[in-house]
N, C-alpha and C. Protein backbone atom coordinates (compact mmCIF):
# COMPACT_ATOMS: atom_id res chain seq x y z
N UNK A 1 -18.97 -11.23 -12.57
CA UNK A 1 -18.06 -11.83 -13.54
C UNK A 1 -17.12 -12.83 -12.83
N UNK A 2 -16.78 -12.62 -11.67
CA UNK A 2 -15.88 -13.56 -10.84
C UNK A 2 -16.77 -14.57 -10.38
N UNK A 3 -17.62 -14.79 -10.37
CA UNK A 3 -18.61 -15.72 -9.82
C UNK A 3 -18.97 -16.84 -10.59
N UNK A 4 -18.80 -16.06 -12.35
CA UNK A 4 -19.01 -16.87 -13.15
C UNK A 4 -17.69 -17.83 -13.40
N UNK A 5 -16.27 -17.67 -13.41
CA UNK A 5 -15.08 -17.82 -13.28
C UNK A 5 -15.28 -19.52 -12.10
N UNK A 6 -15.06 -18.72 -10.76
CA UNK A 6 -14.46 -19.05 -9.61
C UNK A 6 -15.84 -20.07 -8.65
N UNK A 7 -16.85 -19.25 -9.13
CA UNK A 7 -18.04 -19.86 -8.29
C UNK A 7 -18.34 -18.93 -7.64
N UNK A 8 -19.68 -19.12 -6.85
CA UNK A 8 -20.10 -18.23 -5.96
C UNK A 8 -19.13 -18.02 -4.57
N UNK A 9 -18.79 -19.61 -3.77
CA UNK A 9 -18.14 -19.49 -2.52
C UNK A 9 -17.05 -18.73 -2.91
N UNK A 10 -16.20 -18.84 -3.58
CA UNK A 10 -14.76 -17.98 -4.09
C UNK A 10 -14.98 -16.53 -4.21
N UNK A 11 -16.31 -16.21 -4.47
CA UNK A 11 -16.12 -14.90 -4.75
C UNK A 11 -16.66 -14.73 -3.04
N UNK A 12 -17.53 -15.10 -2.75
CA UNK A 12 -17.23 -14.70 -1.32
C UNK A 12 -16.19 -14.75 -0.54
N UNK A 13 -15.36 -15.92 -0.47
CA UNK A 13 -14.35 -15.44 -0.19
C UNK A 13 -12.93 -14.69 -0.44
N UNK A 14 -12.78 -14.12 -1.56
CA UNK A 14 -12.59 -13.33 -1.73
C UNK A 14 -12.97 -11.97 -1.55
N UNK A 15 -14.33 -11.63 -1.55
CA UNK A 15 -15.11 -10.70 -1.02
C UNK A 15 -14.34 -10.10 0.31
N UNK A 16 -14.12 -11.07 1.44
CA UNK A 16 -13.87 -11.16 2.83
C UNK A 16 -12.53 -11.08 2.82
N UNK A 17 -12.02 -11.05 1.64
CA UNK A 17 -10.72 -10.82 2.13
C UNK A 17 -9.95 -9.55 2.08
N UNK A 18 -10.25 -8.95 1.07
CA UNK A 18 -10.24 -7.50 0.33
C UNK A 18 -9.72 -6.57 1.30
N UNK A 19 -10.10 -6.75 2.58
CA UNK A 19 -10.02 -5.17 3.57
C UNK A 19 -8.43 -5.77 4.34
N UNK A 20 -8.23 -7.23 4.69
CA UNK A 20 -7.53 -7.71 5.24
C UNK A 20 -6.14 -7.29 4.16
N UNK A 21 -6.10 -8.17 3.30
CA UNK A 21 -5.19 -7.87 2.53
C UNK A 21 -4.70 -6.47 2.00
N UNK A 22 -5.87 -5.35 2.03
CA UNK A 22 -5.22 -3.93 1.96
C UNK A 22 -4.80 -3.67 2.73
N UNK A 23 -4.91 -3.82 4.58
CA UNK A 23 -4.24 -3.12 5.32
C UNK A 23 -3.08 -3.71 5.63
N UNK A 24 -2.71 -5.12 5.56
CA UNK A 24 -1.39 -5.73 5.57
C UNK A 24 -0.62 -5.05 4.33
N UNK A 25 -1.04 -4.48 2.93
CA UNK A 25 -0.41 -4.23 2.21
C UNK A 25 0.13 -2.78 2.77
N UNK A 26 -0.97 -1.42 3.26
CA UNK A 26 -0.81 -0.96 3.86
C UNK A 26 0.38 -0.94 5.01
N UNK A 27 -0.04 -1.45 5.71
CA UNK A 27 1.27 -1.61 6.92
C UNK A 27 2.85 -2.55 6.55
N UNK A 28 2.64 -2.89 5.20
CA UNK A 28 3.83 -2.78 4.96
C UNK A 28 4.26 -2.27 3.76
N UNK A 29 3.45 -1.36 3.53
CA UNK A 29 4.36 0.07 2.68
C UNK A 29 4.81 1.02 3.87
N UNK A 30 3.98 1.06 4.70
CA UNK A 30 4.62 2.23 6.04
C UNK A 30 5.57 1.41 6.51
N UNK A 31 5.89 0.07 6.59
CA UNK A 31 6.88 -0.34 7.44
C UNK A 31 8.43 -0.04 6.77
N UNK A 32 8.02 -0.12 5.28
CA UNK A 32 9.25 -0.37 4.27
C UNK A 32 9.69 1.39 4.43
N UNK A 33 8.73 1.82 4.66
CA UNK A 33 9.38 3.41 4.26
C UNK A 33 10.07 3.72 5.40
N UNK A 34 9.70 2.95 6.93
CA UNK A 34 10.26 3.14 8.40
C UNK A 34 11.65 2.43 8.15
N UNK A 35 11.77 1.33 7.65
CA UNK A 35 13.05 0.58 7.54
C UNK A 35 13.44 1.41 6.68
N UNK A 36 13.61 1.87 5.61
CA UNK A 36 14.64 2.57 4.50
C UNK A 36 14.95 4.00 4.73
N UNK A 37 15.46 4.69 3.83
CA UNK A 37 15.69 5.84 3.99
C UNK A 37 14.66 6.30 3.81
N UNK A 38 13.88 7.10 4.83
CA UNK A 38 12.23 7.88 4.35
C UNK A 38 12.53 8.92 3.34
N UNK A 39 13.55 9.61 3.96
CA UNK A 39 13.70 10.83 3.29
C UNK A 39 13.41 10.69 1.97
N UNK A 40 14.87 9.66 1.57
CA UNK A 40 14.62 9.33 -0.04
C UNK A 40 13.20 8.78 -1.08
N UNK A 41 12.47 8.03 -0.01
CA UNK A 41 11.03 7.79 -0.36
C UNK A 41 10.26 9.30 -0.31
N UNK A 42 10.08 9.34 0.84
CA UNK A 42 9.11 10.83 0.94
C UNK A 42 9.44 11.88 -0.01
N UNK A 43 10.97 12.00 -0.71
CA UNK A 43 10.88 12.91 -1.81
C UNK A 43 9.94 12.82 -2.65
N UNK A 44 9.50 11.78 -3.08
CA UNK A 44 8.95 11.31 -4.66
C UNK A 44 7.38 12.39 -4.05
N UNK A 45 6.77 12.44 -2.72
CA UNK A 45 5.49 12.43 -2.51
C UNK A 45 5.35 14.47 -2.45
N UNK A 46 4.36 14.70 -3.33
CA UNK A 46 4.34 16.42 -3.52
C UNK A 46 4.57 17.19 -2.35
N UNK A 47 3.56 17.01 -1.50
CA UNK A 47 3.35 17.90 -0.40
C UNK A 47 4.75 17.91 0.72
N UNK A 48 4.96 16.79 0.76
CA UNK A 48 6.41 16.52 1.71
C UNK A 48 7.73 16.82 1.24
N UNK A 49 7.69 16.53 0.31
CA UNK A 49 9.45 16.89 -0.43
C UNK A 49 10.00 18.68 -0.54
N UNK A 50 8.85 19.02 -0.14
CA UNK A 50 9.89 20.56 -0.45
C UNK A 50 10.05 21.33 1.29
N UNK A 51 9.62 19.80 1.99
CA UNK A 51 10.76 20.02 3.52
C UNK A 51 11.78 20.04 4.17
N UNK A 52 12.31 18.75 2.54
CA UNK A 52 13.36 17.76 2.89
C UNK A 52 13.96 18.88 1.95
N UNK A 53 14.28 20.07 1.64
CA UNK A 53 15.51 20.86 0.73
C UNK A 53 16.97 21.00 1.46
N UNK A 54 17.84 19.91 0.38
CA UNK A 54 19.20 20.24 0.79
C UNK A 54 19.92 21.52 0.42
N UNK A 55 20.92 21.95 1.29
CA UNK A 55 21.55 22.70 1.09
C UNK A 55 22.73 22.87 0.63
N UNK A 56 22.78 21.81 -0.62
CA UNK A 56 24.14 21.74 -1.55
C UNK A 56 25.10 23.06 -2.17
């Protein structure tokens, strides 16, 4: 369906780009969570948040 759109070369390149662009997206969701407060991120995530229990 993109081929029909964009053309064949476009969808190839796009094709080639796919893995690049996830792991930059990747490495900067881990970067954003290294710069900010993790804690406050890592709450939202199931398995991790019931490490972080305050003792209010």
């Amino acid at each position: 369906m993109l081929t029909r759109f964009l053309g064949l070369r476009y969808h190839w390149l796009a094709r080639n780009w796919v893995p690049p662009a996830s792991m930059r997206g990747a490495m900067g969701a881990v970067g954003l969570v290294w710069a900010t407060d993790w804690q406050l991120i890592l709450h939202w995530v199931p398995y991790i948040n019931s490490k972080f229990k305050r003792g209010d």
